[in-house]
Protein backbone atom coordinates (compact mmCIF):
# COMPACT_ATOMS: atom_id res chain seq x y z
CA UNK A 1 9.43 -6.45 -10.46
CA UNK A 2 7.91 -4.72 -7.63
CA UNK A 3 9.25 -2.36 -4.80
CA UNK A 4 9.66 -4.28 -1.56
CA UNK A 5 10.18 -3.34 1.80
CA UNK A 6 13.87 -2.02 1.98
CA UNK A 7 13.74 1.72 1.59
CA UNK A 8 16.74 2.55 -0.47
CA UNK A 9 14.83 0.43 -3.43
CA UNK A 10 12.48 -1.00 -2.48
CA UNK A 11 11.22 -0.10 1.44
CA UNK A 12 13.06 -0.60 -1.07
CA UNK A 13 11.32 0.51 0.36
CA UNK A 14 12.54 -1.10 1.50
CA UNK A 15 14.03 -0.66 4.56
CA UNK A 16 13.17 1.05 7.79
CA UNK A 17 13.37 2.84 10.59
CA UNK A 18 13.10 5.59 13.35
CA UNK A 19 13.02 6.89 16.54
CA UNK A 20 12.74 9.79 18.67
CA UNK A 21 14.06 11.47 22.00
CA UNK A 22 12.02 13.38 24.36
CA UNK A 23 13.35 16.21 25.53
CA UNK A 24 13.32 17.26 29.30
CA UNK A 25 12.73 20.79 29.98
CA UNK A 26 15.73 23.25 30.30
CA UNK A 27 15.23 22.78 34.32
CA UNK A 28 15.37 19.80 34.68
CA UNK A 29 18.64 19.71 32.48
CA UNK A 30 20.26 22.15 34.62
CA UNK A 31 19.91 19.77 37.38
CA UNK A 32 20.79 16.74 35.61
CA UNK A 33 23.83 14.67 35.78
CA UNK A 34 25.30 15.27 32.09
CA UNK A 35 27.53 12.57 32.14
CA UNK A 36 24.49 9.90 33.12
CA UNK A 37 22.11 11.82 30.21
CA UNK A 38 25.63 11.20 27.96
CA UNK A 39 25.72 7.99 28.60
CA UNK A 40 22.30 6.74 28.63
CA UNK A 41 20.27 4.97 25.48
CA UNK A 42 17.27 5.45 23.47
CA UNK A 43 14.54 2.62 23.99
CA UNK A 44 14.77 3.00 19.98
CA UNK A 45 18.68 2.18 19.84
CA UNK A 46 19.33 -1.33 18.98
CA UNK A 47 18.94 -3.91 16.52
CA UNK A 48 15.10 -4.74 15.11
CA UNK A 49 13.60 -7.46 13.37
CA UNK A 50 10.66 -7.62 11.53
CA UNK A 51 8.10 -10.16 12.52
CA UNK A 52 6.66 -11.90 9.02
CA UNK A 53 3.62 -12.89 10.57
CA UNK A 54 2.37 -9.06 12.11
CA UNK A 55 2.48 -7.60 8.35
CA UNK A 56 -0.74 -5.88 7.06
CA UNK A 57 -0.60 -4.06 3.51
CA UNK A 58 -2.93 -2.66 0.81
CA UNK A 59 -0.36 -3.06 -1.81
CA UNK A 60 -1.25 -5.22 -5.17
CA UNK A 61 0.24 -6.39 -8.10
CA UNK A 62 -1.10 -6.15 -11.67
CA UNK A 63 -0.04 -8.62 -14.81
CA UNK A 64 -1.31 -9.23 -18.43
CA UNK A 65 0.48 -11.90 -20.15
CA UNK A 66 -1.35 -12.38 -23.38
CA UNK A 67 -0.49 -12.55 -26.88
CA UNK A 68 3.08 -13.00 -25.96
CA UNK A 69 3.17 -9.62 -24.16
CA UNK A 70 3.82 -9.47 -20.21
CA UNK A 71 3.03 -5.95 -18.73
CA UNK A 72 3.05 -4.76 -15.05
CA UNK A 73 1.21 -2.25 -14.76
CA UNK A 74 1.92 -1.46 -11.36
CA UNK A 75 5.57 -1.33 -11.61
CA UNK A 76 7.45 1.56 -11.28
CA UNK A 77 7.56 2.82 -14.31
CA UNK A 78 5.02 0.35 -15.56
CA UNK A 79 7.07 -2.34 -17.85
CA UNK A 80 5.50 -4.04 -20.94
CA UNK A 81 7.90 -6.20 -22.61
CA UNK A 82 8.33 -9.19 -25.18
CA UNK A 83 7.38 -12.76 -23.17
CA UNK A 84 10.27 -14.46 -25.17
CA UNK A 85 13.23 -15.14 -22.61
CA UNK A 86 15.70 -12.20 -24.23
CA UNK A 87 16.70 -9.33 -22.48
CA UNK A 88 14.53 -5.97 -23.64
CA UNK A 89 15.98 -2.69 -22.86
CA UNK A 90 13.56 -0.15 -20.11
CA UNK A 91 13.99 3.26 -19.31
CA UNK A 92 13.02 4.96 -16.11
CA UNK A 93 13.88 2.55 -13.18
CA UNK A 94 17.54 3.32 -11.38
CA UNK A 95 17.34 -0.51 -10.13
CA UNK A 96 17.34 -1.89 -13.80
CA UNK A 97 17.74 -1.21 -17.43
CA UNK A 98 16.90 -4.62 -18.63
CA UNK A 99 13.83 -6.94 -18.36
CA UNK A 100 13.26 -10.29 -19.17
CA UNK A 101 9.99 -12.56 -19.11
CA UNK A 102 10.12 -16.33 -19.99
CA UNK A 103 6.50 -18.62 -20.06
CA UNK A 104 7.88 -21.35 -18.31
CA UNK A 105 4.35 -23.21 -18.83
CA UNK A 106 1.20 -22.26 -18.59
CA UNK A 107 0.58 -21.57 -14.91
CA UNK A 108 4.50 -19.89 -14.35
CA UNK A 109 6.31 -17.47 -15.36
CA UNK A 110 10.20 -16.25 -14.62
CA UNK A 111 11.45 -12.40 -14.84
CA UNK A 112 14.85 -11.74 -14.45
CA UNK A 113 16.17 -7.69 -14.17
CA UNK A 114 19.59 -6.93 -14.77
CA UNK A 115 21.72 -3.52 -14.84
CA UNK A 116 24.44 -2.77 -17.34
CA UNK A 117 24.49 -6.66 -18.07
CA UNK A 118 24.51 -7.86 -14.63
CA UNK A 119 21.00 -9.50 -11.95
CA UNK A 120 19.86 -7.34 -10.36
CA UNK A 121 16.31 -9.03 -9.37
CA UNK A 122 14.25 -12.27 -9.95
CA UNK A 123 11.32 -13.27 -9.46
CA UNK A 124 9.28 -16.72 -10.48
CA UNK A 125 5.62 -16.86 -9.95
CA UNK A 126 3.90 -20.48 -9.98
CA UNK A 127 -0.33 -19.89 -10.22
CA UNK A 128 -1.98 -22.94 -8.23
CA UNK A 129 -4.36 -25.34 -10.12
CA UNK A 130 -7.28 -23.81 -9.17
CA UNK A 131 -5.78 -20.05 -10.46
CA UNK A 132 -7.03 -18.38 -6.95
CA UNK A 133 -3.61 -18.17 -5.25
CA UNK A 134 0.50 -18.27 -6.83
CA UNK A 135 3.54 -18.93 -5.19
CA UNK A 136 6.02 -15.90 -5.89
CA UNK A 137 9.81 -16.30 -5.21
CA UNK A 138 11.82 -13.49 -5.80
CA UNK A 139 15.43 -11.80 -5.35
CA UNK A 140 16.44 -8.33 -5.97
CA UNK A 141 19.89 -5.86 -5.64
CA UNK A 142 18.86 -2.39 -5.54
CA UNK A 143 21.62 -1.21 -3.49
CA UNK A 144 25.03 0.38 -4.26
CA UNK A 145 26.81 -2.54 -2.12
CA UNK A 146 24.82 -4.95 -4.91
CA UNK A 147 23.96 -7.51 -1.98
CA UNK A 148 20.96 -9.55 -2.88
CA UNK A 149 17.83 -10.06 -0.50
CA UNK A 150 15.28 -12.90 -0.81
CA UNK A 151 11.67 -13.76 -0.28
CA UNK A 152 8.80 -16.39 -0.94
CA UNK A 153 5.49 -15.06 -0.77
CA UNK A 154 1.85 -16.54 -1.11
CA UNK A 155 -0.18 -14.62 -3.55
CA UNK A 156 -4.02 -14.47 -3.18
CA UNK A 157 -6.16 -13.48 -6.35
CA UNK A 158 -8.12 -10.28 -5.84
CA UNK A 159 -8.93 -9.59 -9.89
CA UNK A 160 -8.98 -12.26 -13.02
CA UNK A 161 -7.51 -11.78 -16.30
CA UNK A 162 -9.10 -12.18 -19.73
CA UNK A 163 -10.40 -14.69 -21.47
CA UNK A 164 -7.39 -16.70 -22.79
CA UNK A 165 -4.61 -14.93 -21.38
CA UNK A 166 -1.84 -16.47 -19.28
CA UNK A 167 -2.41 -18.01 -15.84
CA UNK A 168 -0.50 -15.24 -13.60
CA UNK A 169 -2.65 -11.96 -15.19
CA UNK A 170 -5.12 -10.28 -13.53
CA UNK A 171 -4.56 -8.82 -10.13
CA UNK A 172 -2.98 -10.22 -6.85
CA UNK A 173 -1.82 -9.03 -3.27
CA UNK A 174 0.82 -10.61 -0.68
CA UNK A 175 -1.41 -13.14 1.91
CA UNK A 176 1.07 -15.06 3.33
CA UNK A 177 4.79 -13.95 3.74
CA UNK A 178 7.03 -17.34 4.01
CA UNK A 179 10.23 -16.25 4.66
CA UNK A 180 12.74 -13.23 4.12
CA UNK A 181 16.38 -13.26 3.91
CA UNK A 182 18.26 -12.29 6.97
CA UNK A 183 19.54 -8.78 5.45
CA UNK A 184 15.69 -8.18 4.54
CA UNK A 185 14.76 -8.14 7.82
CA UNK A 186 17.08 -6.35 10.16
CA UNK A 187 17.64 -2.38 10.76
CA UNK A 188 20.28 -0.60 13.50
CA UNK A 189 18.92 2.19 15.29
CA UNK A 190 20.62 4.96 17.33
CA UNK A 191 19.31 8.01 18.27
CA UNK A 192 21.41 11.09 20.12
CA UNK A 193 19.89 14.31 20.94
CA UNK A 194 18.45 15.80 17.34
CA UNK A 195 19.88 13.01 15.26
CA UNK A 196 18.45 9.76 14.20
CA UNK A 197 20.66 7.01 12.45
CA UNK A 198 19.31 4.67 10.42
CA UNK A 199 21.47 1.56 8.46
CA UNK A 200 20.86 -1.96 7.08
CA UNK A 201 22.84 -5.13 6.62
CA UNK A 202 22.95 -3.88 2.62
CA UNK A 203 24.35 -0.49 3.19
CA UNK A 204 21.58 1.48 3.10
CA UNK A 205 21.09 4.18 5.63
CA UNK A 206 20.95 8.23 6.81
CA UNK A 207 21.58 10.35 9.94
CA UNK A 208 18.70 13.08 9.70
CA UNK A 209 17.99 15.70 11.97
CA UNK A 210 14.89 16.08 13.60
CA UNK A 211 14.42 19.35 12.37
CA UNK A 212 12.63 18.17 9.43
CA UNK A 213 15.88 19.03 7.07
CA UNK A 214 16.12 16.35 3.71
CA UNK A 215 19.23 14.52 3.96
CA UNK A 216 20.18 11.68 1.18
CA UNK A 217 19.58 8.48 1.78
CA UNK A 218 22.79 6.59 1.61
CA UNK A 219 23.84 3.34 -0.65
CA UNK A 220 20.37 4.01 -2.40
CA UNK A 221 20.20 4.18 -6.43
CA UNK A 222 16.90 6.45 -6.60
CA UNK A 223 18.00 9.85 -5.35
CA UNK A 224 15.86 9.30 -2.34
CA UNK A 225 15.30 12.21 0.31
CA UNK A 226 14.78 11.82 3.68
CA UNK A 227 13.00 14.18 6.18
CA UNK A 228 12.23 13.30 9.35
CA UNK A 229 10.36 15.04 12.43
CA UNK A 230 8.97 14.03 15.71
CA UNK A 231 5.20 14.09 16.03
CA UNK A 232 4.81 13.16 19.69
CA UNK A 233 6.74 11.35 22.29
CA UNK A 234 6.17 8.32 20.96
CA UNK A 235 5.64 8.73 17.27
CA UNK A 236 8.19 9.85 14.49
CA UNK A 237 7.39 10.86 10.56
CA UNK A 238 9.90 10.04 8.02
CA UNK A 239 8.94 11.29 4.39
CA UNK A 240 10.62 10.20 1.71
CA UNK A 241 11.24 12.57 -1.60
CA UNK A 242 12.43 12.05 -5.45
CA UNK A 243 12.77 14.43 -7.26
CA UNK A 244 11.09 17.31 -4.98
CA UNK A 245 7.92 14.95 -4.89
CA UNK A 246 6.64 13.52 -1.79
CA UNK A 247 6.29 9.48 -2.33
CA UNK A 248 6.39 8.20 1.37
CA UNK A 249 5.46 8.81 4.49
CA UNK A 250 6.59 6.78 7.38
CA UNK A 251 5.56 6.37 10.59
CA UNK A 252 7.24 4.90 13.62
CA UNK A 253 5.47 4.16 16.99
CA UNK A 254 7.36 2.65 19.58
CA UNK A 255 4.81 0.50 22.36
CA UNK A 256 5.00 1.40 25.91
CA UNK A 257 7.58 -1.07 26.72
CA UNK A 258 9.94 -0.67 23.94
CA UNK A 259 10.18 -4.06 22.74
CA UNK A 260 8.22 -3.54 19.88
CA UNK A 261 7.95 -0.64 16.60
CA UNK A 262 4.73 -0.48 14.38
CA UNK A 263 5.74 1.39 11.47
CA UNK A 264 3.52 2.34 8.65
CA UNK A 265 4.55 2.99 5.04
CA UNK A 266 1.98 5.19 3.33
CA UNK A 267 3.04 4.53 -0.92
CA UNK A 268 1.65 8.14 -2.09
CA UNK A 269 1.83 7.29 -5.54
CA UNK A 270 -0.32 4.28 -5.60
CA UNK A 271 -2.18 5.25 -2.54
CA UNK A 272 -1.37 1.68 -0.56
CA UNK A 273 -0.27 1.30 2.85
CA UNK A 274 1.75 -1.81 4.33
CA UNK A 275 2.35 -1.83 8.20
CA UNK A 276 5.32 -3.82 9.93
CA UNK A 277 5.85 -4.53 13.59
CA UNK A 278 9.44 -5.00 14.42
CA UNK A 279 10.72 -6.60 17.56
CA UNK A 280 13.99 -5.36 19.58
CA UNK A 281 17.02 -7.92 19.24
């Protein structure tokens, strides 16, 4: 199953978030009122949501079902497995240890991921009549709270499979995103002066410093590092580590009136890009 958006997993990726706080000079703090500067917000404080409809990406999936073998080859590690319903043991992914593949007919196909015996992700991909698009529905858990976020997404065809393989290989890429649970969709921000708090509804989250130090990002199972610096007023840069190597870099640009954040994940390993624009609550 792929990464989504949540960053503990998936961006998890998937999740999100960022913000920064410009600095006055040292004069103008001396003549400030401390307890208004104490008191006051960051335009990036709040609650954000992600608008479906604003999201741009790169990012594209790659299956081979044939001769009752299903491989992703763009999974993380890449997964080729038995196509005959039963569990089959995989190394190398914290979310799951476990995949299974069933051919539910010849144009759809159900996985279902599970850790130490219990879900941890679905996903069901239909492949229309005409092979050029698929409907993908899919679930996953990767987080240590264990809560479950949901999606249905349209897939368009950018690659065919082989002569007589199953419906769903070849290669595909998200055009249409049709919904998103709740808890895949919102982030809390707060920022105070050198500290940026991120969390999500599934326990995922960090408080980094904006001196570029790698703190740990919490309720994640991938041993995720997060750095995080301020590249102009504006803009922030998150970069994500595992195991010493960089694999994402984030960026966060709030629009002049604050009601909106475009923010940019930049996959380093697969060298695909997926942008979000998230609206203030």
């Amino acid at each position: 199953m792929r990464v989504r958006w949540s960053k503990g997993s998936a961006v998890c990726a998937a999740g999100l978030a960022a913000a920064i706080l410009t600095a006055p000079p040292r004069a103008a703090l001396a003549q400030a009122d401390i307890p208004a500067q104490r008191s006051a917000r960051s335009p990036f404080d709040g609650t954000w949501k992600l608008d479906n409809g604003q999201t741009q990406s790169t990012a594209h999936e790659d299956y081979l079902l044939q001769d009752g073998i299903f491989h992703c080859t763009t999974c993380e590690p890449p997964v080729a497995v038995k196509a005959d319903g039963r569990d089959h043991r995989v190394a190398g992914n914290p979310c799951y240890d476990t995949v299974s593949v069933r051919v539910v007919d010849n144009r759809t196909t159900e996985e279902t991921n599970r850790k130490n015996g219990r879900t941890a992700g679905t996903q069901k991909v239909t492949v229309s009549g005409d092979g050029n698009t698929a409907t993908e529905e899919w679930t996953e858990s990767c987080n240590a709270k264990g809560d479950a976020v949901s999606g249905k997404d349209i897939l368009s065809r950018t690659a065919p499979g082989p002569a007589g393989a199953h419906a769903i290989s070849g290669s595909w890429e998200i055009s249409q995103r049709l919904n998103r649970s709740e808890n895949a969709l919102v982030i809390s921000l707060q920022l105070t002066p050198g500290t940026f708090r991120f969390s999500d509804p599934a326990g995922q989250g960090y408080a980094a410093s904006l001196d570029g130090r790698e703190t740990p990002m919490q309720g994640a199972l991938d041993g995720t590092m997060v750095s995080v610096k301020r590249v102009d007023e504006k803009t922030l840069e998150e970069t994500d580590r595992r195991g010493g190597k960089v694999v994402e870099v984030t960026r966060f640009v709030i629009s002049p009136d604050g009601k909106t954040l475009a923010i940019t994940l930049e996959d380093k390993t697969k060298g695909t890009r997926v942008r979000f624009l998230a609206v203030k609550q």
